[in-house]
PDB file of N, CA and C in Angstrom:
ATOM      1  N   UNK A   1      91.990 130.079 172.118  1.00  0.00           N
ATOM      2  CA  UNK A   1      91.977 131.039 171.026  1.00  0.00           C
ATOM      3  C   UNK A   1      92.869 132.223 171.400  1.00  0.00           C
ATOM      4  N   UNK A   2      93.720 132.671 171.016  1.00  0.00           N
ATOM      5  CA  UNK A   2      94.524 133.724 170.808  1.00  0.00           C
ATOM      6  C   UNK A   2      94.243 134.818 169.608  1.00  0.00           C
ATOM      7  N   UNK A   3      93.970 136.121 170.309  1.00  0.00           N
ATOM      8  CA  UNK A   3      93.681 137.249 169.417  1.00  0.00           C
ATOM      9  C   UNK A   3      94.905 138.488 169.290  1.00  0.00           C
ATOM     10  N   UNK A   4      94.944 138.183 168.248  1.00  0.00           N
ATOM     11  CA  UNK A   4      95.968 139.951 167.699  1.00  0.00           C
ATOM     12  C   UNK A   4      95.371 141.168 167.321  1.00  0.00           C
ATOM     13  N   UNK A   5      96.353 142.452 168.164  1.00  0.00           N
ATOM     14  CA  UNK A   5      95.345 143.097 167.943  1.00  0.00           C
ATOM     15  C   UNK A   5      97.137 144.478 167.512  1.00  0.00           C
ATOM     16  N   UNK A   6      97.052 145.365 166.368  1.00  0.00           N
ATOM     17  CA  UNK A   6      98.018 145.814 165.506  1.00  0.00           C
ATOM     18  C   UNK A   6      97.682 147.267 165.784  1.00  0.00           C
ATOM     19  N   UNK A   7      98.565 147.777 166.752  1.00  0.00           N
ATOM     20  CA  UNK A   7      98.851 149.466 166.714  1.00  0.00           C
ATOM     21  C   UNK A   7      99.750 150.089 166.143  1.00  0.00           C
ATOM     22  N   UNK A   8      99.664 151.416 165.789  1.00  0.00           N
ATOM     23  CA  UNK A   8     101.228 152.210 165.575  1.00  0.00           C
ATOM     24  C   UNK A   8     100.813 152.913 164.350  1.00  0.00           C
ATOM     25  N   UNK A   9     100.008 152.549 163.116  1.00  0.00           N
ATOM     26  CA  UNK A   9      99.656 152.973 162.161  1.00  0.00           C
ATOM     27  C   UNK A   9      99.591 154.315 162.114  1.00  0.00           C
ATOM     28  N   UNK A  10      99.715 154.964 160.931  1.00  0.00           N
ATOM     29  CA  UNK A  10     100.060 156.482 160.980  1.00  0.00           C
ATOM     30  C   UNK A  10     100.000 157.072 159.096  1.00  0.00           C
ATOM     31  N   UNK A  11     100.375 158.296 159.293  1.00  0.00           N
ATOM     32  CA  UNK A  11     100.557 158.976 158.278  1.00  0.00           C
ATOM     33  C   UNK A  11     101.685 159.910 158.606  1.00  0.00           C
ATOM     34  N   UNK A  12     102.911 159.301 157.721  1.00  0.00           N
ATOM     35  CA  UNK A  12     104.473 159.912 157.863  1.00  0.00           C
ATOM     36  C   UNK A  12     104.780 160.578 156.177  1.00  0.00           C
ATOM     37  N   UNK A  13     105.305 161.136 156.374  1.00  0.00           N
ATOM     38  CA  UNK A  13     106.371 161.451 154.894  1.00  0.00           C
ATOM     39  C   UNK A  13     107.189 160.736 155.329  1.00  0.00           C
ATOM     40  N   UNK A  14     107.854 160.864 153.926  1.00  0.00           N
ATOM     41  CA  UNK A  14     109.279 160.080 153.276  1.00  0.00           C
ATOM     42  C   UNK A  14     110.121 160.201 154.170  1.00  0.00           C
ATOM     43  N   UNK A  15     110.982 159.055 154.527  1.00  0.00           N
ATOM     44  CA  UNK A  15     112.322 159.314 155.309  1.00  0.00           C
ATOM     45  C   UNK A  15     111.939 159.386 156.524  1.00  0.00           C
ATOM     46  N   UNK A  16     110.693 159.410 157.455  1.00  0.00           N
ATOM     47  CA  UNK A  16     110.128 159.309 158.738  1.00  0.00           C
ATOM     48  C   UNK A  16     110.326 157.864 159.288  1.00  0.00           C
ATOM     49  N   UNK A  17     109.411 157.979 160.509  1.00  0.00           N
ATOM     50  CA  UNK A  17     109.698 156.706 161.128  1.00  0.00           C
ATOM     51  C   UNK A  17     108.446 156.389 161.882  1.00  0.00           C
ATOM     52  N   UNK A  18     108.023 155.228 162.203  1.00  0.00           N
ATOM     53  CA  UNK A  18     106.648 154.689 162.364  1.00  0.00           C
ATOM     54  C   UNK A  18     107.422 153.383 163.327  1.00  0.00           C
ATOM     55  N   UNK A  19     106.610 153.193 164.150  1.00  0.00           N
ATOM     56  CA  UNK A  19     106.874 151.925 165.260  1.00  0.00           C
ATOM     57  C   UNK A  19     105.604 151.083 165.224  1.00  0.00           C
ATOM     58  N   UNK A  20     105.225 150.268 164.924  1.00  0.00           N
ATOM     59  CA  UNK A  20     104.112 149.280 165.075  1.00  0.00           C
ATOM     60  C   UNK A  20     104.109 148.202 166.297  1.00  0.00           C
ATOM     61  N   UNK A  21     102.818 148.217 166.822  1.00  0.00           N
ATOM     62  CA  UNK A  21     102.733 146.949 167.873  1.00  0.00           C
ATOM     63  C   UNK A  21     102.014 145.645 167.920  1.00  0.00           C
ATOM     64  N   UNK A  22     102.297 144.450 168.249  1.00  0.00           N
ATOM     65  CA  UNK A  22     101.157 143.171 167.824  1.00  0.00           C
ATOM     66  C   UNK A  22     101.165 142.976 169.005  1.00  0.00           C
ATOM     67  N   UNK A  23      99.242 143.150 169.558  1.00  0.00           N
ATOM     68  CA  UNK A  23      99.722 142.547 171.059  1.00  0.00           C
ATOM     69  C   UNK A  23      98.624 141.376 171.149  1.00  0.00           C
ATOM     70  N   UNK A  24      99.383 140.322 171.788  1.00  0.00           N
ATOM     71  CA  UNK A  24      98.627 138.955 171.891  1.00  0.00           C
ATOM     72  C   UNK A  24      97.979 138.613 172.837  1.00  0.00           C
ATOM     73  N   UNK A  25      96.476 138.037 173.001  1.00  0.00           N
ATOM     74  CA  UNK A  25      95.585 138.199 174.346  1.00  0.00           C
ATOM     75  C   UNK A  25      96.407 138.090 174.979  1.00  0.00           C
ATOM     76  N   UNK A  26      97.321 136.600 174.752  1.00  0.00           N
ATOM     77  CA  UNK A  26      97.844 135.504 175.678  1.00  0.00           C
ATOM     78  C   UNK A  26      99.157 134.766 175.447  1.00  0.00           C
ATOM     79  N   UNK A  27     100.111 134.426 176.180  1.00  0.00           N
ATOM     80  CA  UNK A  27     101.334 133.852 176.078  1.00  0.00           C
ATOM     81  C   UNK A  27     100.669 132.599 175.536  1.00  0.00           C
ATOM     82  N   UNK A  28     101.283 132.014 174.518  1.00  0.00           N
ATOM     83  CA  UNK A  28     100.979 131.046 173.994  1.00  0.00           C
ATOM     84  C   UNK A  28     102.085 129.955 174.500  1.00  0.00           C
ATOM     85  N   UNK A  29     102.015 128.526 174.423  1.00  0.00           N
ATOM     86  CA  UNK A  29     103.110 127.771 175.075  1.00  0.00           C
ATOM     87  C   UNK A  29     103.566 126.754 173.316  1.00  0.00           C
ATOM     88  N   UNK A  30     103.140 127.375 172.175  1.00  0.00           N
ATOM     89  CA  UNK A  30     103.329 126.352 171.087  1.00  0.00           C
ATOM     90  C   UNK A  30     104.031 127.403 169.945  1.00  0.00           C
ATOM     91  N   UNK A  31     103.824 128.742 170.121  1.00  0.00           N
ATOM     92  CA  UNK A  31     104.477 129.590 169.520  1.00  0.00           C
ATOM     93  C   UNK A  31     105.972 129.262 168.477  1.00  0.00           C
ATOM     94  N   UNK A  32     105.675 129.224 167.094  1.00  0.00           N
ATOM     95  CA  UNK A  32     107.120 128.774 165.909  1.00  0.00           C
ATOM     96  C   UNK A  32     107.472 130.242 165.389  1.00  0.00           C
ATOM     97  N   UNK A  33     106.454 131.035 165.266  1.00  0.00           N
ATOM     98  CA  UNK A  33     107.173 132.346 164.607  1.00  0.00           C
ATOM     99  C   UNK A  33     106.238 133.911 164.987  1.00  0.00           C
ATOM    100  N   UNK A  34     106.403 134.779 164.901  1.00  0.00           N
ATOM    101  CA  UNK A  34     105.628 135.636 164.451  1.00  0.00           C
ATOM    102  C   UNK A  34     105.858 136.853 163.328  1.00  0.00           C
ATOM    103  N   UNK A  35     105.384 137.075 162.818  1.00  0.00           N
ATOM    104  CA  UNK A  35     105.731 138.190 161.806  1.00  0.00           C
ATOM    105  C   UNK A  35     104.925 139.340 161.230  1.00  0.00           C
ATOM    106  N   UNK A  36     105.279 139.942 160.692  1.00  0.00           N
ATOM    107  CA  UNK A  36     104.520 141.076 159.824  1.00  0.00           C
ATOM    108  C   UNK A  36     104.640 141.104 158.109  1.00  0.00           C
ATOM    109  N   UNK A  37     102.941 141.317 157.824  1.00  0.00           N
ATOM    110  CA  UNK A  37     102.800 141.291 156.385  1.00  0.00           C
ATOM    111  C   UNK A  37     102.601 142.607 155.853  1.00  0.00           C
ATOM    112  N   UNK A  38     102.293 142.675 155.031  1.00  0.00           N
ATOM    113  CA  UNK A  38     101.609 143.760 154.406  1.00  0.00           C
ATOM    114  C   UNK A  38     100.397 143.996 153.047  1.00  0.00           C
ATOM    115  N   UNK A  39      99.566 144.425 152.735  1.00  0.00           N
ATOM    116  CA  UNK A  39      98.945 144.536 151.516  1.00  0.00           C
ATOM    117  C   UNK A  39      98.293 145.811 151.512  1.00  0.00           C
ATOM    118  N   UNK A  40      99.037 146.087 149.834  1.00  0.00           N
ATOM    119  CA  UNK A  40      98.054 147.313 149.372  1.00  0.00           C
ATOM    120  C   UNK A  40      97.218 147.071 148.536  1.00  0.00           C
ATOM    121  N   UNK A  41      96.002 148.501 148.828  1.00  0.00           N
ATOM    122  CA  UNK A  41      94.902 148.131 148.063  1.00  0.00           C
ATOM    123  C   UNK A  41      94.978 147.581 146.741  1.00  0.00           C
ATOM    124  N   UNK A  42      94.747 146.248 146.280  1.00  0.00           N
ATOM    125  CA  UNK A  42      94.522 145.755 145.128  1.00  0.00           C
ATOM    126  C   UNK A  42      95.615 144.795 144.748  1.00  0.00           C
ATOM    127  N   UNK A  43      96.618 144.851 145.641  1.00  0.00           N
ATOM    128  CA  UNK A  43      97.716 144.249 145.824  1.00  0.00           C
ATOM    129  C   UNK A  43      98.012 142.632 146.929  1.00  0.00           C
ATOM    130  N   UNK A  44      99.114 141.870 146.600  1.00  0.00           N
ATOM    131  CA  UNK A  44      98.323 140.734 147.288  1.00  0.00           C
ATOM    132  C   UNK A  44      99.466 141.294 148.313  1.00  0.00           C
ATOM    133  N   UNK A  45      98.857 139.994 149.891  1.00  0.00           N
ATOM    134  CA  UNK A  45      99.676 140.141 151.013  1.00  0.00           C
ATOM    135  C   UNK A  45     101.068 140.089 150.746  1.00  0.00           C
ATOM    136  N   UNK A  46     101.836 140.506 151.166  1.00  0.00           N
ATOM    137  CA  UNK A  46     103.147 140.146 150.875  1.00  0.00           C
ATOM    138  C   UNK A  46     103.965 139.878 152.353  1.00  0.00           C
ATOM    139  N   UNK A  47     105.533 139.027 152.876  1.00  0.00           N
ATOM    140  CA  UNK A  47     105.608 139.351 153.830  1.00  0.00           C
ATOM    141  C   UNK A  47     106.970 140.152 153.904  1.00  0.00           C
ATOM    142  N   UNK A  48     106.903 140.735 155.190  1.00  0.00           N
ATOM    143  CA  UNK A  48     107.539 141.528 155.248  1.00  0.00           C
ATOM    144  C   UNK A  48     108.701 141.416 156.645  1.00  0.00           C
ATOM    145  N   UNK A  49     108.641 141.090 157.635  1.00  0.00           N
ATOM    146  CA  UNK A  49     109.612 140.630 158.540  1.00  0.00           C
ATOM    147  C   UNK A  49     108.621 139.095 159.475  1.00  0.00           C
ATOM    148  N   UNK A  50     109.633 138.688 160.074  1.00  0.00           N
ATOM    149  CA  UNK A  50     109.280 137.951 161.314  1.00  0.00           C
ATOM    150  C   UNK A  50     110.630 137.178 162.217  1.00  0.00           C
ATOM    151  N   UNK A  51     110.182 136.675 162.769  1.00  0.00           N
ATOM    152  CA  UNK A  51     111.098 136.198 164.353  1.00  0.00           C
ATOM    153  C   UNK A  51     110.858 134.614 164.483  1.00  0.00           C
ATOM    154  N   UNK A  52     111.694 133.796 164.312  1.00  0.00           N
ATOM    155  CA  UNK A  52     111.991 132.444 165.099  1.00  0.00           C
ATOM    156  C   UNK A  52     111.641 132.588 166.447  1.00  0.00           C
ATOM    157  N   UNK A  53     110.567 132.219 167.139  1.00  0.00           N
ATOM    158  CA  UNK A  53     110.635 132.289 168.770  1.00  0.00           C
ATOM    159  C   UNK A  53     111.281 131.787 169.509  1.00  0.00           C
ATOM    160  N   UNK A  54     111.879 130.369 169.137  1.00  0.00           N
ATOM    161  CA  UNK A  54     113.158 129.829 170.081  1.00  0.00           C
ATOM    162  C   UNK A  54     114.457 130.510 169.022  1.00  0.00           C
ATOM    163  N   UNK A  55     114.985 130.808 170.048  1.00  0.00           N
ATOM    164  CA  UNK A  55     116.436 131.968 169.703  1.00  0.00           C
ATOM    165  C   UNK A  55     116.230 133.634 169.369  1.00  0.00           C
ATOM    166  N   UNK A  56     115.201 133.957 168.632  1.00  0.00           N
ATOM    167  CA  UNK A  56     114.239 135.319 168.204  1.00  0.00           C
ATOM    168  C   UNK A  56     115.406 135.541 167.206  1.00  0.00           C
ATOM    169  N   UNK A  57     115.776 134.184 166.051  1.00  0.00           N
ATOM    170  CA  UNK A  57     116.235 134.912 164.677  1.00  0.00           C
ATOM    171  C   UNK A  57     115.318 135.065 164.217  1.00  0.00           C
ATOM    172  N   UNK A  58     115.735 136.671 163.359  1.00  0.00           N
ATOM    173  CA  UNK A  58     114.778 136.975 162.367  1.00  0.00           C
ATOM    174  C   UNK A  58     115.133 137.027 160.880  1.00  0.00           C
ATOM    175  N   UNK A  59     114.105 137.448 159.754  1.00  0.00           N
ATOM    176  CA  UNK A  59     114.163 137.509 158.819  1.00  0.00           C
ATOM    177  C   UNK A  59     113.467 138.749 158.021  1.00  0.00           C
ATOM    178  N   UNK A  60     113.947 139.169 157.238  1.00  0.00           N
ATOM    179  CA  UNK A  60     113.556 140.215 156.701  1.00  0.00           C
ATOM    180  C   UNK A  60     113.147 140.116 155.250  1.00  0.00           C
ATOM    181  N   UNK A  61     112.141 140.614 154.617  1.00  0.00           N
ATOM    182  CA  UNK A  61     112.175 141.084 152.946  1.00  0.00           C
ATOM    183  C   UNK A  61     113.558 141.921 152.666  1.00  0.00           C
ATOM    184  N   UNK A  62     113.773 141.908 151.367  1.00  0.00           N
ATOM    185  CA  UNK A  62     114.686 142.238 150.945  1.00  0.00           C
ATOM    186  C   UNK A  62     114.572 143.919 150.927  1.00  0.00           C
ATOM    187  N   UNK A  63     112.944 144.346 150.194  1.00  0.00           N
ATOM    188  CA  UNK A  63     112.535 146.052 150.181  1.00  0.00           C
ATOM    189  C   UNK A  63     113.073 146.283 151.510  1.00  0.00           C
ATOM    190  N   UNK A  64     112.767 145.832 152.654  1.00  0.00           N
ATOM    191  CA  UNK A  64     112.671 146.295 154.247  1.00  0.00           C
ATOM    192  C   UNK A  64     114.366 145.939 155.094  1.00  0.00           C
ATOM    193  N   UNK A  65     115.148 145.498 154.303  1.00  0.00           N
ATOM    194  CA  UNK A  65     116.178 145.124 155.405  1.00  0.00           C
ATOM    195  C   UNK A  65     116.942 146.041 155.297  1.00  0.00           C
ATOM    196  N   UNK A  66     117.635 147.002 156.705  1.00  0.00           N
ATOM    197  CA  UNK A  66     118.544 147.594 157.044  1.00  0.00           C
ATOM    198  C   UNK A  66     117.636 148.506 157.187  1.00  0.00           C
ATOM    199  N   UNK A  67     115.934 148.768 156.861  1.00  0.00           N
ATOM    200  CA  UNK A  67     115.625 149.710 157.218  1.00  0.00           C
ATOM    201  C   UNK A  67     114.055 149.113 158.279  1.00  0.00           C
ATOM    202  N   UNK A  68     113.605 148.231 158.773  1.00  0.00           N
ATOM    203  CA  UNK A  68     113.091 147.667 159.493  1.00  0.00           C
ATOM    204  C   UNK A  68     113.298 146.911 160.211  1.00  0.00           C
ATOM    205  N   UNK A  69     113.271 146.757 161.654  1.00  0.00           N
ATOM    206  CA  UNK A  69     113.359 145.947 162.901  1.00  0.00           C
ATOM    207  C   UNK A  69     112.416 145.328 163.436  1.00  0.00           C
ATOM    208  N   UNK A  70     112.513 143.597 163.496  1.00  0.00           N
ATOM    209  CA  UNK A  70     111.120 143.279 164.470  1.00  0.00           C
ATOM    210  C   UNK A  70     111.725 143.167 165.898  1.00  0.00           C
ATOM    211  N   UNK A  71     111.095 143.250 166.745  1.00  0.00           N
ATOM    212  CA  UNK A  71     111.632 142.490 168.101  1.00  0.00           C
ATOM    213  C   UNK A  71     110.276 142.307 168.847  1.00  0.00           C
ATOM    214  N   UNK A  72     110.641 141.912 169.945  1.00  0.00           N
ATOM    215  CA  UNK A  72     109.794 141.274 170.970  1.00  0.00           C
ATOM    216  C   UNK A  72     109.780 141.724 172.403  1.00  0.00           C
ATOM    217  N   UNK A  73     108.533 141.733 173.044  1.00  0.00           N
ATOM    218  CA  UNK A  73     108.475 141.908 174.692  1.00  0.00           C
ATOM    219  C   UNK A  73     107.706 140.064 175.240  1.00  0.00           C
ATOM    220  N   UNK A  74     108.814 139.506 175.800  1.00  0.00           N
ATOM    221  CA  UNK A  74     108.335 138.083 176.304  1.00  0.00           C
ATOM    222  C   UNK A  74     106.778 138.882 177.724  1.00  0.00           C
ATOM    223  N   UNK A  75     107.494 139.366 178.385  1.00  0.00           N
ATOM    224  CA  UNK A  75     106.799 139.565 179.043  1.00  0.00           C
ATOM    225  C   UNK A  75     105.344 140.499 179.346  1.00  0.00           C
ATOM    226  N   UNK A  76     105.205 141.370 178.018  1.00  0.00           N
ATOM    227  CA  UNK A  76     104.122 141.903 177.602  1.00  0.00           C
ATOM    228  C   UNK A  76     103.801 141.061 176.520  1.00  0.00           C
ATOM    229  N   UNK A  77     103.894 139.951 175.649  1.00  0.00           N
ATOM    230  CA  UNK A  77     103.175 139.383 175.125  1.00  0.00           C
ATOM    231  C   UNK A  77     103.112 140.229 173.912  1.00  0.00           C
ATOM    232  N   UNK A  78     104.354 140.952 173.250  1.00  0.00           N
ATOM    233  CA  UNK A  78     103.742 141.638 172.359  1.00  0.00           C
ATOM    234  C   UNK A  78     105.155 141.508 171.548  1.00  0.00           C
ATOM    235  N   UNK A  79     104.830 142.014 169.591  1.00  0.00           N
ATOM    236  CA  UNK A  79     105.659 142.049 169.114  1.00  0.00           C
ATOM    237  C   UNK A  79     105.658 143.215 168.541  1.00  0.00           C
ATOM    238  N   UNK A  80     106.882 143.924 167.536  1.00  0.00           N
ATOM    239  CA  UNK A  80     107.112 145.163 166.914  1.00  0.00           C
ATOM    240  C   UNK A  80     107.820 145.106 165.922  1.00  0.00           C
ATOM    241  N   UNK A  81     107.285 146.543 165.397  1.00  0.00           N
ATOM    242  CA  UNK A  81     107.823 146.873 164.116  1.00  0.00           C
ATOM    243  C   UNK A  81     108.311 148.020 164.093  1.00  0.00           C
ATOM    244  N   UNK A  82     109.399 148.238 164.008  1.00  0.00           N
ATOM    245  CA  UNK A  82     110.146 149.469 163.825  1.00  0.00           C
ATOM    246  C   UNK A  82     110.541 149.707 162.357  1.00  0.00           C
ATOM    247  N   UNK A  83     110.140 151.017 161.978  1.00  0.00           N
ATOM    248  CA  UNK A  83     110.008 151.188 160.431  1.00  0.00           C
ATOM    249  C   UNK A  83     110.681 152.413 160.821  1.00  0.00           C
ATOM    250  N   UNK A  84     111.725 152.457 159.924  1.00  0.00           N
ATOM    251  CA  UNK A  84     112.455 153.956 159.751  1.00  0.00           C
ATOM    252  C   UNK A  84     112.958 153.872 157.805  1.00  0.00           C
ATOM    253  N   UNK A  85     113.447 155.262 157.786  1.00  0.00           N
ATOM    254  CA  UNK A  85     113.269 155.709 156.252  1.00  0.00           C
ATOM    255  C   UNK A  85     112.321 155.028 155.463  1.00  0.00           C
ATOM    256  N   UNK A  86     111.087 155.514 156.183  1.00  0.00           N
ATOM    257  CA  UNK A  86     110.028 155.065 155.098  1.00  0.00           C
ATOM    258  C   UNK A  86     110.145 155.709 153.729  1.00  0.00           C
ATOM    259  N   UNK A  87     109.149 155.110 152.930  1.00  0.00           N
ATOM    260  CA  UNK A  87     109.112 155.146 151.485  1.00  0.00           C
ATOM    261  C   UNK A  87     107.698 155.072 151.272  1.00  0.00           C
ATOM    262  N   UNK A  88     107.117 155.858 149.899  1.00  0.00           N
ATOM    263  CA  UNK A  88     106.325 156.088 149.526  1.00  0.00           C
ATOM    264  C   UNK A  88     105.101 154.256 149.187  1.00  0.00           C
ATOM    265  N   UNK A  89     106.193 153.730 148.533  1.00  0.00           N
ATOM    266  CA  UNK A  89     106.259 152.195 148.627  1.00  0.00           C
ATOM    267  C   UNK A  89     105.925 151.608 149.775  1.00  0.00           C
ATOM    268  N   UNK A  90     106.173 151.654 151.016  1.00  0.00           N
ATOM    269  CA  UNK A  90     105.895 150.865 151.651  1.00  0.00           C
ATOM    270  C   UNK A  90     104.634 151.179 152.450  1.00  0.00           C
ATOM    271  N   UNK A  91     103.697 151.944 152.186  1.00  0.00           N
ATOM    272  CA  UNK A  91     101.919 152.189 151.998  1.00  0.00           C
ATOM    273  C   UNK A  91     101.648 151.172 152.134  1.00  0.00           C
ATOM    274  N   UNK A  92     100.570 150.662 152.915  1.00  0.00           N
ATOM    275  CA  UNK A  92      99.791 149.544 153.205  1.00  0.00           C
ATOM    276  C   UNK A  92      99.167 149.489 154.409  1.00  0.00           C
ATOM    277  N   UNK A  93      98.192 147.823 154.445  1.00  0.00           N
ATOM    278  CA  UNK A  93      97.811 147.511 156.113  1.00  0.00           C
ATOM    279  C   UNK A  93      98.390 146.842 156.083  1.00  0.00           C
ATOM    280  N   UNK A  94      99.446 146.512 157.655  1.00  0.00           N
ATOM    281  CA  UNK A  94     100.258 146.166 157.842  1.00  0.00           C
ATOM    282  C   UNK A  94      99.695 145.099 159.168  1.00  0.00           C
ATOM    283  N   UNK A  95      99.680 143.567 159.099  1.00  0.00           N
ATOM    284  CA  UNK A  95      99.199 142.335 159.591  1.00  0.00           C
ATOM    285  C   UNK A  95     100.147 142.302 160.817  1.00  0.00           C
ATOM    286  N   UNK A  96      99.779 142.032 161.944  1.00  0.00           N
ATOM    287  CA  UNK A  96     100.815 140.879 162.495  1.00  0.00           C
ATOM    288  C   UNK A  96      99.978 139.141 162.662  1.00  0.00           C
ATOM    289  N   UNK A  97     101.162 138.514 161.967  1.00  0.00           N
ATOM    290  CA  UNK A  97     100.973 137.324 162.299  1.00  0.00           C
ATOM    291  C   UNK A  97     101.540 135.743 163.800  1.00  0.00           C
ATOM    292  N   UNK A  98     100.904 135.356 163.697  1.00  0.00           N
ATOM    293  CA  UNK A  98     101.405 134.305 164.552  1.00  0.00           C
ATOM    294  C   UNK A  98     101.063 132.895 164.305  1.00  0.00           C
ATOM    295  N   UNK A  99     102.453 131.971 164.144  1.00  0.00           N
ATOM    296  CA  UNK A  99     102.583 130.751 163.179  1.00  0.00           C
ATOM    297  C   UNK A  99     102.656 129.833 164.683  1.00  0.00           C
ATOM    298  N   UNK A 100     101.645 128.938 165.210  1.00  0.00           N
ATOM    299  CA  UNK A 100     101.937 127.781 165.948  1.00  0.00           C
ATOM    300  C   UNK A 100     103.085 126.619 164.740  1.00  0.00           C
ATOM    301  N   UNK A 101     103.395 125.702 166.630  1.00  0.00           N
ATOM    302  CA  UNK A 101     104.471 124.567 166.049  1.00  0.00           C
ATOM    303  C   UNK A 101     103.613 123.652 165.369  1.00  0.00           C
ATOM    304  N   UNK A 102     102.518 123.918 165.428  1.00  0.00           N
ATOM    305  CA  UNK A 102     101.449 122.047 165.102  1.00  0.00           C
ATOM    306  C   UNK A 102     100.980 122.805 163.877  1.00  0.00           C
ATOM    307  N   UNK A 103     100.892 123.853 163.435  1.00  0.00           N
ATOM    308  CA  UNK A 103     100.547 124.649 162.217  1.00  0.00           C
ATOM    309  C   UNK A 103      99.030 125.508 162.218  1.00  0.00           C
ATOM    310  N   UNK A 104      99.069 125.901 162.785  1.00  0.00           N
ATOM    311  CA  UNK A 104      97.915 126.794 163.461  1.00  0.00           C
ATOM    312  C   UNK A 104      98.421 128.428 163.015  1.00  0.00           C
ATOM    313  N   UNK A 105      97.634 129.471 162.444  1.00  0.00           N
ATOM    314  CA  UNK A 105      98.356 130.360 162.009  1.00  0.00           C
ATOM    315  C   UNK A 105      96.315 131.750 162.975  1.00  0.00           C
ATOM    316  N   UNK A 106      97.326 132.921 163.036  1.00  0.00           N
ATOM    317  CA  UNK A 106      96.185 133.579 163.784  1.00  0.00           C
ATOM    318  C   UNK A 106      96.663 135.258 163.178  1.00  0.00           C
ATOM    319  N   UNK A 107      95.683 135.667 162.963  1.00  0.00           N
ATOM    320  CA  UNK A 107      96.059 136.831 161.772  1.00  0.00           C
ATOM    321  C   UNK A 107      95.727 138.029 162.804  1.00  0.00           C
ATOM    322  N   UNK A 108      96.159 139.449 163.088  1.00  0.00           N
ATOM    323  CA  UNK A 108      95.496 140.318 163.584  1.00  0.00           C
ATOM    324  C   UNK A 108      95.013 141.353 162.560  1.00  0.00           C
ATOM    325  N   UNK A 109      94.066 142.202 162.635  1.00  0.00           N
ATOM    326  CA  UNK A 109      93.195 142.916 162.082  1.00  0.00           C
ATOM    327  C   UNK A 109      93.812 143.965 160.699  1.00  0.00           C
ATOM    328  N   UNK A 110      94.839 144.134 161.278  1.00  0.00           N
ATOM    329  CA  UNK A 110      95.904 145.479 160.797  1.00  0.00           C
ATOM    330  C   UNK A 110      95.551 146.517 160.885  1.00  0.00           C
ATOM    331  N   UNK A 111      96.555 147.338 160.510  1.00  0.00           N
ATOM    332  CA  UNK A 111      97.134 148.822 160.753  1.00  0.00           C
ATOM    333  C   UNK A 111      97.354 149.680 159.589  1.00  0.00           C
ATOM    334  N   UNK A 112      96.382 150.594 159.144  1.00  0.00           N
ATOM    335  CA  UNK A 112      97.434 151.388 158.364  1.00  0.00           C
ATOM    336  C   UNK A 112      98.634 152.059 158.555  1.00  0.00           C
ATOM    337  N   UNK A 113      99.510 152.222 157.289  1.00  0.00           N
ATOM    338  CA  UNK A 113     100.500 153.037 157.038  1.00  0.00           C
ATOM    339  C   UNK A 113     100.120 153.621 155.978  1.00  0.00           C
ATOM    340  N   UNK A 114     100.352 154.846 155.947  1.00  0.00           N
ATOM    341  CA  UNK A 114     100.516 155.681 154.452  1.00  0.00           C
ATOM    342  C   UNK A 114     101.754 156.482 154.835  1.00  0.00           C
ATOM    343  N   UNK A 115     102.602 156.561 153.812  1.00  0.00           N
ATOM    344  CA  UNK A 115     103.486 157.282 153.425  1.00  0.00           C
ATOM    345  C   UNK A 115     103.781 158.591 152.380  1.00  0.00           C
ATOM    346  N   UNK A 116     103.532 159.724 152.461  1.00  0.00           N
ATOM    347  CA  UNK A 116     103.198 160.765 151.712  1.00  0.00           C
ATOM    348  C   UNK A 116     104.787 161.065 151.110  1.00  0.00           C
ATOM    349  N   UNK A 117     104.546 161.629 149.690  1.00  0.00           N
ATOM    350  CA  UNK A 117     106.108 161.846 148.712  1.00  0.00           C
ATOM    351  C   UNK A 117     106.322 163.117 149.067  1.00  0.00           C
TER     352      UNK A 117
END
């Protein structure tokens, strides 16, 4: 069993910057992706970045690209979110996920963000 557990959450104004962390009990040896979602209250999950683990291409939402970064620590077992020019919009709890190769998926708790106008 592998547990996620989602730091960094905050309360920024507009145009600030917020860093998020996913840290995983355990190096996993089956690992296909990991990523970050998001949902606001009343709103469904949506996703929002993640990482290919063999090679670490990533992918982005369209709201979030050029202004969010995921990357990775192999050796702390952990992943990130770098959020700069936030937006009032991008308010939410913010998931990290992790997608096994055999299809096994493991959700962590989340994080708020709020973003003040």
């Amino acid at each position: 069993q592998v547990q996620l557990v989602e730091s960094g959450g905050g309360l920024v104004q507009a145009g600030g910057s917020l860093r998020l962390s996913c840290a995983a009990s355990r190096r996993t040896v089956s690992t296909s992706a990991m990523g970050w979602f998001r949902q606001a209250p009343g709103k469904e999950r949506e996703f929002v970045a993640s990482m290919v683990w063999t090679g670490g291409n990533t992918n982005y939402a369209d709201s979030v690209k050029g202004r969010f970064t995921i990357s990775r620590d192999n050796v702390k077992n952990m992943v990130y979110l770098q959020m700069n020019s936030l937006k009032p919009e991008d308010t939410a709890v913010y998931y990290c996920k992790l997608a096994l190769t055999y299809g096994g998926v493991y959700w962590g708790q989340g994080t708020q963000v709020t973003v003040s106008s």
